[in-house]
C-alpha atoms as a PDB file:
ATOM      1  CA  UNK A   1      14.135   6.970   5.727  1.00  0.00           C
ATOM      2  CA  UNK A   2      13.682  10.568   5.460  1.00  0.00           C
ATOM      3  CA  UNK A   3      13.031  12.783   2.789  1.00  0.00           C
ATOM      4  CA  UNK A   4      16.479  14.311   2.081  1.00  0.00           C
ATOM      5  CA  UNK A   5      17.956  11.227   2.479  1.00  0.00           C
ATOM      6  CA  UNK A   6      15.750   9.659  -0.383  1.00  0.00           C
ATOM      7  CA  UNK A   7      16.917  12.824  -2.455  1.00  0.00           C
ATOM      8  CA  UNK A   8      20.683  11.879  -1.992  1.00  0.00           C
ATOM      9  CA  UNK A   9      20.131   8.339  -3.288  1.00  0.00           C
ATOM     10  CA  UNK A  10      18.392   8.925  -6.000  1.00  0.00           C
ATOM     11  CA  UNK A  11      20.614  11.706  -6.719  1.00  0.00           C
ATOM     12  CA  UNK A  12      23.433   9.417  -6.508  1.00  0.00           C
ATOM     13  CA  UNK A  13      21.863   6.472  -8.545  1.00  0.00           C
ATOM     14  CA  UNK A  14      21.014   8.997 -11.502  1.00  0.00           C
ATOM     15  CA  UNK A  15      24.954   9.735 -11.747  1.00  0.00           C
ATOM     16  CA  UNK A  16      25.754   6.437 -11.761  1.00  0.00           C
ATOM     17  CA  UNK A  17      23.638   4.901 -14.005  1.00  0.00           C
ATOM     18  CA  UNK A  18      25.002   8.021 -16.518  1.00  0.00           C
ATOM     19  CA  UNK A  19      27.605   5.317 -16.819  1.00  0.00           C
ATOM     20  CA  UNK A  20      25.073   2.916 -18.495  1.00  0.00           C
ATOM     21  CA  UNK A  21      24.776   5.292 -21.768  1.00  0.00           C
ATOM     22  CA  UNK A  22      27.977   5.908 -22.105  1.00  0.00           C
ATOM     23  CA  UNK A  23      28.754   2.212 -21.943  1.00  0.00           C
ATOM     24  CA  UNK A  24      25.938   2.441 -24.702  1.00  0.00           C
ATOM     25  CA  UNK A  25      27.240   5.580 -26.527  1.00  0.00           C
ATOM     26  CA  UNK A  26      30.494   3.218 -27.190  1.00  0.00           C
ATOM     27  CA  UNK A  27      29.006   0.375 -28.025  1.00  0.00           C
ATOM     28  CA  UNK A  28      26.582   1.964 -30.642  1.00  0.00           C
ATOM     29  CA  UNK A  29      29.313   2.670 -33.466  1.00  0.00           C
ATOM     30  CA  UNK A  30      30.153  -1.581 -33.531  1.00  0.00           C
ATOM     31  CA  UNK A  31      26.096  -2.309 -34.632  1.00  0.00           C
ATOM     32  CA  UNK A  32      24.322  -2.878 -37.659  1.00  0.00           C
ATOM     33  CA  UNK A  33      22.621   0.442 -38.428  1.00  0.00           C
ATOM     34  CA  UNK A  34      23.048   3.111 -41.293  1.00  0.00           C
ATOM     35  CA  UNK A  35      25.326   5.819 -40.762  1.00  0.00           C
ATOM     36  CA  UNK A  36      22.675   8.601 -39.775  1.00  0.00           C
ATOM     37  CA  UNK A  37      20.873   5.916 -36.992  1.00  0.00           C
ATOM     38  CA  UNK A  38      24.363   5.298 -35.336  1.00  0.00           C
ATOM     39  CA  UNK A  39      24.769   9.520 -35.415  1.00  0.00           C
ATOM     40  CA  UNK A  40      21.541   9.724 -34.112  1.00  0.00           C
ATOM     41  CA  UNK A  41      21.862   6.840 -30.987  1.00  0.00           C
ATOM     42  CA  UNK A  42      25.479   8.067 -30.199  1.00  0.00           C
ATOM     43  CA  UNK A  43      24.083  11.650 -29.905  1.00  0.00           C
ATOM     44  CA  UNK A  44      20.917  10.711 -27.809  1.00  0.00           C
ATOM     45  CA  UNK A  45      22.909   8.843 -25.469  1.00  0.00           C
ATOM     46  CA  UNK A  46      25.076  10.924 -24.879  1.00  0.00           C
ATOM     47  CA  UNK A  47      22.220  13.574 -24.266  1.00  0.00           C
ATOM     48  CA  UNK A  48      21.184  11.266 -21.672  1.00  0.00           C
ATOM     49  CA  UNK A  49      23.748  10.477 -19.920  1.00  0.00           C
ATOM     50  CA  UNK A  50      24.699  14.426 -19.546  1.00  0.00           C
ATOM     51  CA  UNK A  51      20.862  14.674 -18.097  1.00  0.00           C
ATOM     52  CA  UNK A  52      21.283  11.811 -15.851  1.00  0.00           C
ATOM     53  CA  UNK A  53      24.950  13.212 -14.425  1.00  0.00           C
ATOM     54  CA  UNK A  54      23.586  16.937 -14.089  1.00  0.00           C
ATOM     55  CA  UNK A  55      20.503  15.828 -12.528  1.00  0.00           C
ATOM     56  CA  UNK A  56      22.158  13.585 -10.034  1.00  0.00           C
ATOM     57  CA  UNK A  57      24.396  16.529  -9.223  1.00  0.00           C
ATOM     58  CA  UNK A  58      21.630  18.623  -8.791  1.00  0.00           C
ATOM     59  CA  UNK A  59      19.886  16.215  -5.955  1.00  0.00           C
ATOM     60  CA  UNK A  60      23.004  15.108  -4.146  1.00  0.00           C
ATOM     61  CA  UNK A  61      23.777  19.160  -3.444  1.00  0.00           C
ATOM     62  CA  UNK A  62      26.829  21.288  -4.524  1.00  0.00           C
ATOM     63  CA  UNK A  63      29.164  19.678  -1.715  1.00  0.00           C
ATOM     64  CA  UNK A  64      29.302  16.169  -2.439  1.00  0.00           C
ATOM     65  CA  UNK A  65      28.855  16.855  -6.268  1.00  0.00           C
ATOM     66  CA  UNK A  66      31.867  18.721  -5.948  1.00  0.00           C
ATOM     67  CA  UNK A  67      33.368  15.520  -3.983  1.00  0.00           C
ATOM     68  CA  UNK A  68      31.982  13.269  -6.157  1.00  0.00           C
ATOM     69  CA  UNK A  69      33.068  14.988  -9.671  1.00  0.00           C
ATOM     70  CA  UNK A  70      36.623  15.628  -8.162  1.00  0.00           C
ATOM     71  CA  UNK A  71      36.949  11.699  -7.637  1.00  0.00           C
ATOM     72  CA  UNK A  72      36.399  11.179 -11.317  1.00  0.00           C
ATOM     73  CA  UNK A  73      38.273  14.001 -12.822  1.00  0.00           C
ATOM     74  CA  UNK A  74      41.604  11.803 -13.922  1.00  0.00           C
ATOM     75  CA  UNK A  75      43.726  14.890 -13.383  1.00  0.00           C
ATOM     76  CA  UNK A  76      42.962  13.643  -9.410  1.00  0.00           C
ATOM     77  CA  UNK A  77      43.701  10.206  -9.834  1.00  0.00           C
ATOM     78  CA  UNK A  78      47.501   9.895  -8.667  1.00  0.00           C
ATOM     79  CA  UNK A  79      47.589  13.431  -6.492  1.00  0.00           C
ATOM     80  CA  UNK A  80      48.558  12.746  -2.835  1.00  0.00           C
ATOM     81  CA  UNK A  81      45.940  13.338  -0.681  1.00  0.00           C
ATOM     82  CA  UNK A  82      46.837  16.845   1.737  1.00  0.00           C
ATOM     83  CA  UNK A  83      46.143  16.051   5.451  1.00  0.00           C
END
């Protein structure tokens, strides 16, 4: 496996495991913590999960980033696809 290729996995695992804090930046709010923990938690995961995205973006390259964020933007969702 080359080098680049390598680059475009990882690239594309880092935006998808984004998903896995904000999974966590919903489920903070339903635990047991004080008001200012459950601020801070919802805040840092989010963080993260903006880091993980960007940085994914950044090693899959501005083409397929562009594919890839135009496949989640739900404005897309139900468009017919041009040919």
């Amino acid at each position: 496996m080359n080098r680049k290729n390598r680059t475009v996995k990882a690239g594309i695992f880092l935006m998808i495991f984004s998903g896995v804090f904000f999974g966590l930046m919903l489920l903070v709010p339903f635990l047991e913590l004080a008001t200012k923990q459950k601020v801070f938690w919802s805040s840092a995961s989010f963080i993260a999960m903006e880091v993980c995205f960007w940085a994914g973006g950044l090693l899959v390259g501005k083409e397929l980033f562009r594919k890839y964020k135009s496949q989640i933007n739900p404005a897309n969702w139900f468009r017919k696809k041009q040919q």
